[in-house]
N, C-alpha and C. Protein backbone atom coordinates (compact mmCIF):
# COMPACT_ATOMS: atom_id res chain seq x y z
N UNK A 1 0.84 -1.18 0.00
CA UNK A 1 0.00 0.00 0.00
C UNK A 1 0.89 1.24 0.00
N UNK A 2 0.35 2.49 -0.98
CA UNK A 2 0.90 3.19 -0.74
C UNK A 2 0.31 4.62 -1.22
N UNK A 3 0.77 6.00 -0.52
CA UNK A 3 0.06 7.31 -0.69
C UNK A 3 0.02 7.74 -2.08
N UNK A 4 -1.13 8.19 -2.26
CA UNK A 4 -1.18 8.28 -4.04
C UNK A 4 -1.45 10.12 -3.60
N UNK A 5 -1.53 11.20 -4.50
CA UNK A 5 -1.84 12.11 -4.34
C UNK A 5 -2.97 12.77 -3.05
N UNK A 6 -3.48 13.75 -2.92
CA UNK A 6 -4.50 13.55 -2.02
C UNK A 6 -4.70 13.05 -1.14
N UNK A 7 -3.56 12.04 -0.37
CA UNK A 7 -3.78 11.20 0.69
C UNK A 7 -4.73 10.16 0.23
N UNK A 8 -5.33 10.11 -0.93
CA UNK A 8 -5.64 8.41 -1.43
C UNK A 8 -4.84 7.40 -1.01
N UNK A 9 -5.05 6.36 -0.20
CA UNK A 9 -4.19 5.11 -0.32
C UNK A 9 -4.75 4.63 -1.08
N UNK A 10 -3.58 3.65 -2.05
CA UNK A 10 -3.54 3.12 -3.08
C UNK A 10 -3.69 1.50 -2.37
N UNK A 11 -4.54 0.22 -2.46
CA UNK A 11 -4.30 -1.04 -2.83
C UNK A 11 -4.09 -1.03 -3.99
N UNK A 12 -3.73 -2.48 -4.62
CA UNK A 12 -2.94 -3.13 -5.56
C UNK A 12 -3.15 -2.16 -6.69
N UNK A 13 -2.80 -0.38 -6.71
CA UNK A 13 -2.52 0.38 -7.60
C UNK A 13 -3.79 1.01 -7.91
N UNK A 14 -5.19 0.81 -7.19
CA UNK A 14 -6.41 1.06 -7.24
C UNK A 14 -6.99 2.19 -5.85
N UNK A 15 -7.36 3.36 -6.02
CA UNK A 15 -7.52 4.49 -4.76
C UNK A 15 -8.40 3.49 -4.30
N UNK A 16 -8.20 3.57 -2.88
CA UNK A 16 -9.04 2.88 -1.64
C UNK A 16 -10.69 2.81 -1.50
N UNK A 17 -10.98 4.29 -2.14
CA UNK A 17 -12.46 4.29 -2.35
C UNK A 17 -13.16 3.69 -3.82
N UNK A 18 -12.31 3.24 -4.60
CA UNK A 18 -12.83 1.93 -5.58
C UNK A 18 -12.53 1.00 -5.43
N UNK A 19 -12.16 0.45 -4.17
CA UNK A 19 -12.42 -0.91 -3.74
C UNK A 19 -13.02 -1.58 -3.88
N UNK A 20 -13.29 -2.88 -3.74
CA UNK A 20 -14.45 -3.54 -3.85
C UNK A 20 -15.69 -3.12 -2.51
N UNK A 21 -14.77 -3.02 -1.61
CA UNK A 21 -14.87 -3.27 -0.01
C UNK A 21 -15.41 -2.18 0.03
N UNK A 22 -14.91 -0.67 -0.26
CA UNK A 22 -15.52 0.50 0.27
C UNK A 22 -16.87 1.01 0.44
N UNK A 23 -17.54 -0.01 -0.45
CA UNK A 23 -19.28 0.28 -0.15
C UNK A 23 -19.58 -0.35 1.07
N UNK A 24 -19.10 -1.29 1.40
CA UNK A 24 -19.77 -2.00 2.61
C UNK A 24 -19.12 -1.69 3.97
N UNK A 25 -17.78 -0.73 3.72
CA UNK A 25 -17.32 -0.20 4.59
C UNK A 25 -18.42 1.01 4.98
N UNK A 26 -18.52 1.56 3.40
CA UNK A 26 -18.74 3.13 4.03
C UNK A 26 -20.65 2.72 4.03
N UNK A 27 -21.25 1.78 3.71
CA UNK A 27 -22.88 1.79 3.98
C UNK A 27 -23.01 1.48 5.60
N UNK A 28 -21.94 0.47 6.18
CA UNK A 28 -21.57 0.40 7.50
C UNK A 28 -21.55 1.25 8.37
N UNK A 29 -20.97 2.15 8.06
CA UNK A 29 -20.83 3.70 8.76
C UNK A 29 -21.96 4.54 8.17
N UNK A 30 -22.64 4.53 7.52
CA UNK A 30 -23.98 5.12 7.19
C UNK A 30 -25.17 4.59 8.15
N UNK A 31 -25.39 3.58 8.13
CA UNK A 31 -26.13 2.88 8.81
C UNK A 31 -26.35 3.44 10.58
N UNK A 32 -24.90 3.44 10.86
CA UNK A 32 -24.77 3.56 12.19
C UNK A 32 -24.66 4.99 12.63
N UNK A 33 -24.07 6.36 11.85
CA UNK A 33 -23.83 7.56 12.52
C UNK A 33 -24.57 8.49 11.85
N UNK A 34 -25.69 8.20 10.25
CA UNK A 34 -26.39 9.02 9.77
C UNK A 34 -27.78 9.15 9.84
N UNK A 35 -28.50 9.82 10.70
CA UNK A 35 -29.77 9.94 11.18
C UNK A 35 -30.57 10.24 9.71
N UNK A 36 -29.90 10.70 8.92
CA UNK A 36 -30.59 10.85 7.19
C UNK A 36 -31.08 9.62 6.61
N UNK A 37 -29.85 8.56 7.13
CA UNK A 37 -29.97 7.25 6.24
C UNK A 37 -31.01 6.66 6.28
N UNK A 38 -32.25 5.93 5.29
CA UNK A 38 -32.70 4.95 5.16
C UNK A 38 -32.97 3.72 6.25
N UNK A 39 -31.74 3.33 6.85
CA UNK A 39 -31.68 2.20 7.71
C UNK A 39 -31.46 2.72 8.90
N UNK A 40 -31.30 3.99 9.24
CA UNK A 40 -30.71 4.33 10.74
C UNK A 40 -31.00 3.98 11.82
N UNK A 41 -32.08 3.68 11.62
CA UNK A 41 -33.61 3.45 12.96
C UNK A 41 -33.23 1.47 12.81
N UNK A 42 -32.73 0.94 12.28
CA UNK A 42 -32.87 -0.18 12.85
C UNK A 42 -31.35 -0.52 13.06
N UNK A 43 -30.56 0.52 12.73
CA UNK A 43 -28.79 0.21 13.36
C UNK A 43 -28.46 1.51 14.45
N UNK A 44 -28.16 2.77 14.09
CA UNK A 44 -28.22 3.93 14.84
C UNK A 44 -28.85 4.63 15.90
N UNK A 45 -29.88 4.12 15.37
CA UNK A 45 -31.65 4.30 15.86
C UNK A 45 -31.37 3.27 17.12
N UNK A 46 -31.09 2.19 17.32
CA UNK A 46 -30.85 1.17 18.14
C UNK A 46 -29.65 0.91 18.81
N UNK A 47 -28.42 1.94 18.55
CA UNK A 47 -27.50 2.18 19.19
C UNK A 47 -26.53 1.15 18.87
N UNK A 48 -26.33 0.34 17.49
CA UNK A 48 -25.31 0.13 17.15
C UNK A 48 -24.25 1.06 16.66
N UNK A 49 -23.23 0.86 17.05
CA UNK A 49 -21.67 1.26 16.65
C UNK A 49 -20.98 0.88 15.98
N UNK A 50 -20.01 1.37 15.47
CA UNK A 50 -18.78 0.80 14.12
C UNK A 50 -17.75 1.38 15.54
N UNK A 51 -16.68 0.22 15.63
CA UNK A 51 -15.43 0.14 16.57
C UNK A 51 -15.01 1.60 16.31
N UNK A 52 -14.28 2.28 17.25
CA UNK A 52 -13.26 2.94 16.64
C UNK A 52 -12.16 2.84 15.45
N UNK A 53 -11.98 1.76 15.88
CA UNK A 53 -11.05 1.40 14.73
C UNK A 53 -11.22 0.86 13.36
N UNK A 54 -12.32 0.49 12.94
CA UNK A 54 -12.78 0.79 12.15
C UNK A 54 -13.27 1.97 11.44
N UNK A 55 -13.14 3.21 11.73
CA UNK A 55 -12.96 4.61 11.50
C UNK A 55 -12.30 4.69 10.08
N UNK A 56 -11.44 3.70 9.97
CA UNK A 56 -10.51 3.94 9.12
C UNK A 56 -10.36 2.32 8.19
N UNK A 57 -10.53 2.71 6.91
CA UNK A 57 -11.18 2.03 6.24
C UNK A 57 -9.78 0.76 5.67
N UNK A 58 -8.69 1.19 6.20
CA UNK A 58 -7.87 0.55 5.87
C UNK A 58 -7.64 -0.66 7.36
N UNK A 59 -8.12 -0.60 8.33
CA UNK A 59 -7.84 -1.30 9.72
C UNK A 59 -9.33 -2.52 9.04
N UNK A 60 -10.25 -1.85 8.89
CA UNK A 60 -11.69 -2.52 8.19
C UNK A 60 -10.66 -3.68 7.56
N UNK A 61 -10.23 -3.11 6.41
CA UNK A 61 -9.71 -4.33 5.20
C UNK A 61 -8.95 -5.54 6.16
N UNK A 62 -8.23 -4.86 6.89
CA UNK A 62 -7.41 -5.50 7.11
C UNK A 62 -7.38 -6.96 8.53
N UNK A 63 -8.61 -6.04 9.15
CA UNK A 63 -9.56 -7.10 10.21
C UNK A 63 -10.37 -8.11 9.29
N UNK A 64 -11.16 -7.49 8.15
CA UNK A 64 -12.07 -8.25 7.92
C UNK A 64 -11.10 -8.96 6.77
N UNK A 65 -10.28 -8.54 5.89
CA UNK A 65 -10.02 -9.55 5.18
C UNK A 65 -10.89 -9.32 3.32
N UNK A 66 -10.38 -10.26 2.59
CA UNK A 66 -11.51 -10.03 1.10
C UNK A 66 -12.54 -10.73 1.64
N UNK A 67 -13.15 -10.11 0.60
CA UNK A 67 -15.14 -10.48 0.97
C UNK A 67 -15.21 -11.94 -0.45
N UNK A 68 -15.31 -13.13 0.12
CA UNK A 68 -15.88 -13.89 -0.67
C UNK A 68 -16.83 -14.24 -1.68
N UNK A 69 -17.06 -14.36 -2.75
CA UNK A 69 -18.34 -13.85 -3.73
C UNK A 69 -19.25 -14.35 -3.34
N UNK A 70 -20.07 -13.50 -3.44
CA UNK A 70 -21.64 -13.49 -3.18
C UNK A 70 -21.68 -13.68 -1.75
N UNK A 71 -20.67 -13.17 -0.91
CA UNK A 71 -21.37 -12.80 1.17
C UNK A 71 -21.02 -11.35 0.76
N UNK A 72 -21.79 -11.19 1.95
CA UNK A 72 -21.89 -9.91 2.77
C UNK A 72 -21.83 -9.41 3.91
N UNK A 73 -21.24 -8.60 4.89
CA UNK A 73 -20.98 -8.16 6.23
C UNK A 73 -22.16 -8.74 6.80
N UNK A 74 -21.87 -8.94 7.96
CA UNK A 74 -22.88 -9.61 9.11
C UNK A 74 -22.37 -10.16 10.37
N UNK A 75 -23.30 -9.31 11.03
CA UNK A 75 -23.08 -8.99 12.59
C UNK A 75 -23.35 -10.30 13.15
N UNK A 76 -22.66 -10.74 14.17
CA UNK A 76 -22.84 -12.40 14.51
C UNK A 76 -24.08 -11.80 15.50
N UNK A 77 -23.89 -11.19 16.31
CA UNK A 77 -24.80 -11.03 17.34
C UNK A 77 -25.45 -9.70 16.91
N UNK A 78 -26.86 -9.81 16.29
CA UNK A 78 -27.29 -8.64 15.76
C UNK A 78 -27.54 -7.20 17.05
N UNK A 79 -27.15 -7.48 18.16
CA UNK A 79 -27.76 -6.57 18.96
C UNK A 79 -26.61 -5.60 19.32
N UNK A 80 -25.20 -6.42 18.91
CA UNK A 80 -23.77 -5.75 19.19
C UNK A 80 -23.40 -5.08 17.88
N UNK A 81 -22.65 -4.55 18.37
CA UNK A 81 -21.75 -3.39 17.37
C UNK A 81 -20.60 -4.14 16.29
N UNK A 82 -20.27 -3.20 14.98
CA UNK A 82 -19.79 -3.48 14.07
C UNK A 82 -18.26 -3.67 14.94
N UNK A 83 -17.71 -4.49 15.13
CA UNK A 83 -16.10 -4.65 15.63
C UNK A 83 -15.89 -6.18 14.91
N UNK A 84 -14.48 -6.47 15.03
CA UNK A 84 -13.54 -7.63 14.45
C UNK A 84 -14.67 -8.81 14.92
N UNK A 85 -14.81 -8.54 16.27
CA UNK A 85 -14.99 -10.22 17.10
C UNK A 85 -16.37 -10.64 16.66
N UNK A 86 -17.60 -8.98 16.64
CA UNK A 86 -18.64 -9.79 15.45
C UNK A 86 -19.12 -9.57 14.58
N UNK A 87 -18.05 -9.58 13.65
CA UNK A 87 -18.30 -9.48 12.37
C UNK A 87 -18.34 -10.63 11.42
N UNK A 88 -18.56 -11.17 9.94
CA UNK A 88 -18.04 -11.53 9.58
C UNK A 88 -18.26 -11.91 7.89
N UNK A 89 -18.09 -12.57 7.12
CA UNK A 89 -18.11 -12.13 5.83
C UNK A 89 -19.32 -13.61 5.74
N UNK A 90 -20.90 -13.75 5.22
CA UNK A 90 -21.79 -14.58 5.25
C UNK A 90 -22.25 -14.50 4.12
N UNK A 91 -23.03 -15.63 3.98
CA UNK A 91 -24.04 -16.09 2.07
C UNK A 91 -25.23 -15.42 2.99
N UNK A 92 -25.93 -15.39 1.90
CA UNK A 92 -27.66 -14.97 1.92
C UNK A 92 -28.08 -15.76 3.16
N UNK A 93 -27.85 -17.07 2.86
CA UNK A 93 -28.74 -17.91 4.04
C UNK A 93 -28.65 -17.69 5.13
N UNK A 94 -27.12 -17.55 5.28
CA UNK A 94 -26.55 -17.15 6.57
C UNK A 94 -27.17 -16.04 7.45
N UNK A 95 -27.02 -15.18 6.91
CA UNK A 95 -28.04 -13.49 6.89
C UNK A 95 -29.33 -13.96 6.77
N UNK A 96 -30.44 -14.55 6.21
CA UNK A 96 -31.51 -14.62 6.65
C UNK A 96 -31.83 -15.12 7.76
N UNK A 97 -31.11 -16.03 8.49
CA UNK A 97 -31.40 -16.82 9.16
C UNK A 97 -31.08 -15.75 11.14
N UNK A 98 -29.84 -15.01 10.54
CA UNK A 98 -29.41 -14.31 11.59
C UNK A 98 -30.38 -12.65 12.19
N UNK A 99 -31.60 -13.18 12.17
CA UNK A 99 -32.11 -11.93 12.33
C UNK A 99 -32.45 -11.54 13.59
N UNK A 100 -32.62 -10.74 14.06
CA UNK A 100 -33.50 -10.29 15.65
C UNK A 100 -34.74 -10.38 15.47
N UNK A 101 -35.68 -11.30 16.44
CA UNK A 101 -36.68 -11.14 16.37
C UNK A 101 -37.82 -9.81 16.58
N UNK A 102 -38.45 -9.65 15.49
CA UNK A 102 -39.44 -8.45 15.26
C UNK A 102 -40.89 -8.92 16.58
N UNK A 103 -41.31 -8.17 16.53
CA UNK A 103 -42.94 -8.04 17.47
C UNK A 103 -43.58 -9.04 17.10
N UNK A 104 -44.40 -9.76 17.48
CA UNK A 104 -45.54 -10.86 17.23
C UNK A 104 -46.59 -10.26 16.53
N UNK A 105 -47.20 -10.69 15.17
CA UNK A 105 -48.27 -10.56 14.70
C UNK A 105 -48.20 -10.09 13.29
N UNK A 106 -49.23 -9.61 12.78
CA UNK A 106 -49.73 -9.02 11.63
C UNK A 106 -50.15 -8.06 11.54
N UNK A 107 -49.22 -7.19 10.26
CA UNK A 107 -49.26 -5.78 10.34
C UNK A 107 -48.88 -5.64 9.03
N UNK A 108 -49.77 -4.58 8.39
CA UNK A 108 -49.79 -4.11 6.77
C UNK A 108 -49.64 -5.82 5.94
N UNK A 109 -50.22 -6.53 6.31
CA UNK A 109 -49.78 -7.60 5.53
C UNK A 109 -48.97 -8.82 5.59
N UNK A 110 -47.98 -8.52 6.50
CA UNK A 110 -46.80 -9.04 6.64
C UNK A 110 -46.86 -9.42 7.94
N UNK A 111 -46.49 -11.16 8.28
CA UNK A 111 -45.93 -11.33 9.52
C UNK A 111 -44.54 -10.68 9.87
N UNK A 112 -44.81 -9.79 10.74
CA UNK A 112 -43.47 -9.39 11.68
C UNK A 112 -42.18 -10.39 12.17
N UNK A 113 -42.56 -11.51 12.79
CA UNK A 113 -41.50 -12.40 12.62
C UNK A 113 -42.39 -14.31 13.05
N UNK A 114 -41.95 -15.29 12.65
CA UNK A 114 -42.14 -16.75 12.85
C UNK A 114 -42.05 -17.23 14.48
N UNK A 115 -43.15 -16.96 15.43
CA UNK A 115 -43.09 -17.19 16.43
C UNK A 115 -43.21 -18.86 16.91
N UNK A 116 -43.32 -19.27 15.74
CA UNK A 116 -43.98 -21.26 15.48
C UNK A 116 -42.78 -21.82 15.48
N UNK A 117 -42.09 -21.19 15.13
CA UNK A 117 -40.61 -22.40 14.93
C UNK A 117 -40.54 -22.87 13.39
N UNK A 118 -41.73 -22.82 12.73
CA UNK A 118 -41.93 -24.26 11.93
C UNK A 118 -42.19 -23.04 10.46
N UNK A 119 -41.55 -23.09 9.34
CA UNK A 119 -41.24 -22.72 8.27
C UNK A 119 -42.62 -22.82 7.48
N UNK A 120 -43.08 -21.64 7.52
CA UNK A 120 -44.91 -21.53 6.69
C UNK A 120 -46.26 -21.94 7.46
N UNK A 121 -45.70 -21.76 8.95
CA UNK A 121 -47.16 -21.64 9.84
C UNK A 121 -46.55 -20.97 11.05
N UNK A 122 -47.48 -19.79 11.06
CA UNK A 122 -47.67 -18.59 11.72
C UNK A 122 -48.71 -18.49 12.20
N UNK A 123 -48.21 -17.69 13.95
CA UNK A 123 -49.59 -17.71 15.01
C UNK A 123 -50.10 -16.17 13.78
N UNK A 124 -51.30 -16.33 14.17
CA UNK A 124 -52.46 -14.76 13.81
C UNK A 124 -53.26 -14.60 15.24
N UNK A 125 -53.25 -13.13 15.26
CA UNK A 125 -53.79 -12.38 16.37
C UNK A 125 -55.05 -13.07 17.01
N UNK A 126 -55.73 -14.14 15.98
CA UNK A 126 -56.87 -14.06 16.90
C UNK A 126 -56.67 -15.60 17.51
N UNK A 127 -55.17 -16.32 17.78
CA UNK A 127 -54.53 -17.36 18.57
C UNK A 127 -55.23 -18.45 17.13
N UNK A 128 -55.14 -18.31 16.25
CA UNK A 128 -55.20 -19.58 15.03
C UNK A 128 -53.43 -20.12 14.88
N UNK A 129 -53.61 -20.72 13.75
CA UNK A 129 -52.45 -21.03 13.10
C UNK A 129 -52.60 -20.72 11.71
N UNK A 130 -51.89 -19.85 11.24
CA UNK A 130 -52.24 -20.27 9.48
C UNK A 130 -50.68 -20.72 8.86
N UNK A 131 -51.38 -21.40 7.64
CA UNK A 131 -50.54 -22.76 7.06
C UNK A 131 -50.14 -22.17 5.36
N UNK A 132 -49.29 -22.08 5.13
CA UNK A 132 -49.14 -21.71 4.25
C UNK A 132 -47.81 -22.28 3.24
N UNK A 133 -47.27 -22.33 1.55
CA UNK A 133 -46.41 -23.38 1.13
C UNK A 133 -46.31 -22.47 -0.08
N UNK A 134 -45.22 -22.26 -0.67
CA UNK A 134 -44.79 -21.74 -1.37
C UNK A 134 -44.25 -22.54 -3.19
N UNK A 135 -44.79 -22.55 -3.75
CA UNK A 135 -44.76 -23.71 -4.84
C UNK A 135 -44.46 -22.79 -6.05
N UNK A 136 -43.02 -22.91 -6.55
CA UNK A 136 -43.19 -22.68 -8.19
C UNK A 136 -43.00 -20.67 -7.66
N UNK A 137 -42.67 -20.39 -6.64
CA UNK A 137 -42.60 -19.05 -6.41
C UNK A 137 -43.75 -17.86 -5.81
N UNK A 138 -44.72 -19.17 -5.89
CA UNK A 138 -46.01 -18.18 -5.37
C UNK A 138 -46.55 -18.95 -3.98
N UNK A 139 -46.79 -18.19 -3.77
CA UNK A 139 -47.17 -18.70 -1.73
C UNK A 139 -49.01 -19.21 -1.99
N UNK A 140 -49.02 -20.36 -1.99
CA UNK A 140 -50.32 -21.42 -1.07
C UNK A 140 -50.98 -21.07 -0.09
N UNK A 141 -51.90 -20.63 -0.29
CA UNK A 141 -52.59 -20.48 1.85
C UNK A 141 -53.60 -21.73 1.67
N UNK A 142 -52.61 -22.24 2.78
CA UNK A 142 -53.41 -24.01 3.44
C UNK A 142 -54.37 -23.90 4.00
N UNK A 143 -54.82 -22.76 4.87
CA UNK A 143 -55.71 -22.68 5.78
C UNK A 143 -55.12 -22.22 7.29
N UNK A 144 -56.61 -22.04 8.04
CA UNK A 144 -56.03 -21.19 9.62
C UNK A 144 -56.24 -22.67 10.18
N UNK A 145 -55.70 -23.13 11.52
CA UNK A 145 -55.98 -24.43 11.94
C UNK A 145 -56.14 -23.60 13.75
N UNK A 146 -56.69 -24.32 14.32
CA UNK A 146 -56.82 -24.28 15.93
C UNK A 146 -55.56 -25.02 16.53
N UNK A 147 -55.17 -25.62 16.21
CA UNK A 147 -53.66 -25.72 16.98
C UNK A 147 -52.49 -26.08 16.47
N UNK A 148 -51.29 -25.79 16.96
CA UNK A 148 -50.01 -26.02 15.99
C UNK A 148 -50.03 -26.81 15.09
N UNK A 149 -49.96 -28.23 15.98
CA UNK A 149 -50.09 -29.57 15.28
C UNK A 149 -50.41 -29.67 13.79
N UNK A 150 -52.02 -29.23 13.95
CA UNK A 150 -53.05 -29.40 12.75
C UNK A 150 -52.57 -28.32 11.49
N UNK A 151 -51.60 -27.43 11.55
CA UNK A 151 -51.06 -26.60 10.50
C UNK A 151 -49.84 -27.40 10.39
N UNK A 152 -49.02 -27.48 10.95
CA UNK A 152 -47.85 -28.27 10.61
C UNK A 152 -48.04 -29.14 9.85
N UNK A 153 -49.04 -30.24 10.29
CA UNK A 153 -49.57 -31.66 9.33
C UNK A 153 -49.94 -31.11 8.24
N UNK A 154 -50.81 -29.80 7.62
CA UNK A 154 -51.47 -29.62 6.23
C UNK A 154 -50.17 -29.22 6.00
N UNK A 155 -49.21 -28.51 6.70
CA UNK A 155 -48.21 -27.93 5.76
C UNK A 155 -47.40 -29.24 5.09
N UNK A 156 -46.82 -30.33 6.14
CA UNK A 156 -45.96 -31.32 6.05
C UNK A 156 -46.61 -32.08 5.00
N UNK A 157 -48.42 -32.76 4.93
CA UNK A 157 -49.08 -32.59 3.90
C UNK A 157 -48.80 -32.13 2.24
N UNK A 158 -48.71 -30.67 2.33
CA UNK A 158 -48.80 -30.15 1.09
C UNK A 158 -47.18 -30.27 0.66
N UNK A 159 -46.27 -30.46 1.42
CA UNK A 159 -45.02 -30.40 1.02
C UNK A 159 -44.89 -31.89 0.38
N UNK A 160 -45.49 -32.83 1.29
CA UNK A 160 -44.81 -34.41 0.16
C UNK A 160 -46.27 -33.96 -1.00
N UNK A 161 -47.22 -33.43 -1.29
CA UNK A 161 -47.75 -33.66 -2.47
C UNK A 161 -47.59 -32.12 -3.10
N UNK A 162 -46.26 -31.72 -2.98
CA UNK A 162 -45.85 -30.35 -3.92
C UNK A 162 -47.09 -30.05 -5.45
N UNK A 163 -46.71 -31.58 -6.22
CA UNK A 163 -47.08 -30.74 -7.36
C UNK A 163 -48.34 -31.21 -7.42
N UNK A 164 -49.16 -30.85 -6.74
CA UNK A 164 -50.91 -30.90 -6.35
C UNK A 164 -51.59 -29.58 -6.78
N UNK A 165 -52.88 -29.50 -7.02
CA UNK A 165 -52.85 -28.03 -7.18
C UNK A 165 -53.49 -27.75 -5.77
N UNK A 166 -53.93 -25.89 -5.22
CA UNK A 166 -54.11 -26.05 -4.12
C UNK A 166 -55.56 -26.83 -3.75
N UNK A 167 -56.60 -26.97 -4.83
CA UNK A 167 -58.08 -27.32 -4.12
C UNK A 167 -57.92 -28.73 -4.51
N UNK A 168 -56.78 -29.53 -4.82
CA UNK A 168 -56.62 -31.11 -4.85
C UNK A 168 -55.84 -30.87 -3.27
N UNK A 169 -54.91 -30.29 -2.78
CA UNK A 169 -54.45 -29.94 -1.67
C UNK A 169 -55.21 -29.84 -0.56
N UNK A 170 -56.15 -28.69 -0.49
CA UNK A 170 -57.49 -29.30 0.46
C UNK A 170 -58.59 -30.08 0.62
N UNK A 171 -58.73 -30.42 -0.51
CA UNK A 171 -59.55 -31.89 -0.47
C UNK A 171 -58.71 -33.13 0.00
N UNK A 172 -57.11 -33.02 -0.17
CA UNK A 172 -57.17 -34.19 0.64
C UNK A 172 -56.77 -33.93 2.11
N UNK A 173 -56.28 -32.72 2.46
CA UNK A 173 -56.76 -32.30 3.60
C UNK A 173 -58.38 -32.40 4.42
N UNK A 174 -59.26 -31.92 3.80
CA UNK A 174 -60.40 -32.46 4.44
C UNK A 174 -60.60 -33.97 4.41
N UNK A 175 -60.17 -35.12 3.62
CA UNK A 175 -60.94 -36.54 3.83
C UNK A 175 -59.52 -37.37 4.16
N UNK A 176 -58.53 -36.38 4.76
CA UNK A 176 -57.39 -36.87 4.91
C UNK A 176 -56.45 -38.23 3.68
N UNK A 177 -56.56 -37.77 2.76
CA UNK A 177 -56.10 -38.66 1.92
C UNK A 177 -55.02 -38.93 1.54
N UNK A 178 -54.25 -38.00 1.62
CA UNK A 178 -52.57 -38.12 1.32
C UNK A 178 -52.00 -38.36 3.13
């Protein structure tokens, strides 16, 4: 590394801010110290931090290392701050899976977060279960059930008979046939 005009540091002959890295450095530090930003309220807003030492975008590279294709930064412990110990370079899955849980329920549409455990059945406000399966890219609604159990089974159900359509799906849900 070395000083290019301007106090640019230069990697491998490339200014520091066309890095690969420098977006996820500097959206990092957006996130966390710009009350303007987009995301502030769920990093800033919530009192995450970027280390001191990370200030400086060259200590960043050099803690975190190259970014592997196709990961992205991610906080091991979403409730702690951007530093070395939890950070780290993750795939998509990884990151979906690592989230903080949101509020219980339904709002504008959208479950807030999976209070069931169980992948496509979700409690609803009025203590149901609804069952739901995602086929070919478009989401199935199985039905609301009265207790865990009975959504899990239509879901576990509709999953061994995938390529069913959905009203062959509840018919053999109602005479229990599959």
């Amino acid at each position: 590394m070395k000083k290019h005009a301007h106090n640019v540091i230069l990697i491998n002959e490339k200014p520091s801010t066309s890095h690969p890295l420098y977006r996820a450095w500097k959206g990092m530090r957006e996130r966390c110290n710009y009350k303007n930003h987009k995301d502030y309220a769920g990093y800033g807003g919530r009192g995450i931090k970027v280390c001191e030492r990370w200030n400086s975008f060259l200590n960043f590279l050099e803690d975190m290392g190259e970014r592997p294709s196709k990961y992205t930064l991610d906080r091991i412990d979403n409730n702690g701050d951007y530093e070395p110990t939890n950070c780290r370079w993750a795939d998509l899955t990884t990151q979906a899976k690592n989230k903080r849980k949101r509020r219980n329920g339904f709002t504008k549409g959208t479950y807030k977060n999976n209070t069931t455990g169980t992948s496509g059945v979700y409690l609803l406000p009025n203590g149901r279960y609804r069952a739901g399966i995602c086929i070919n890219g478009k989401t199935r609604f199985l039905g609301c059930f009265i207790t865990i159990d009975e959504a899990i089974c239509a879901r576990d159900t509709a999953l061994a008979a995938k390529d069913a359509t959905q009203e062959d799906l509840l018919k053999a849900l109602k005479y229990k046939e599959i």
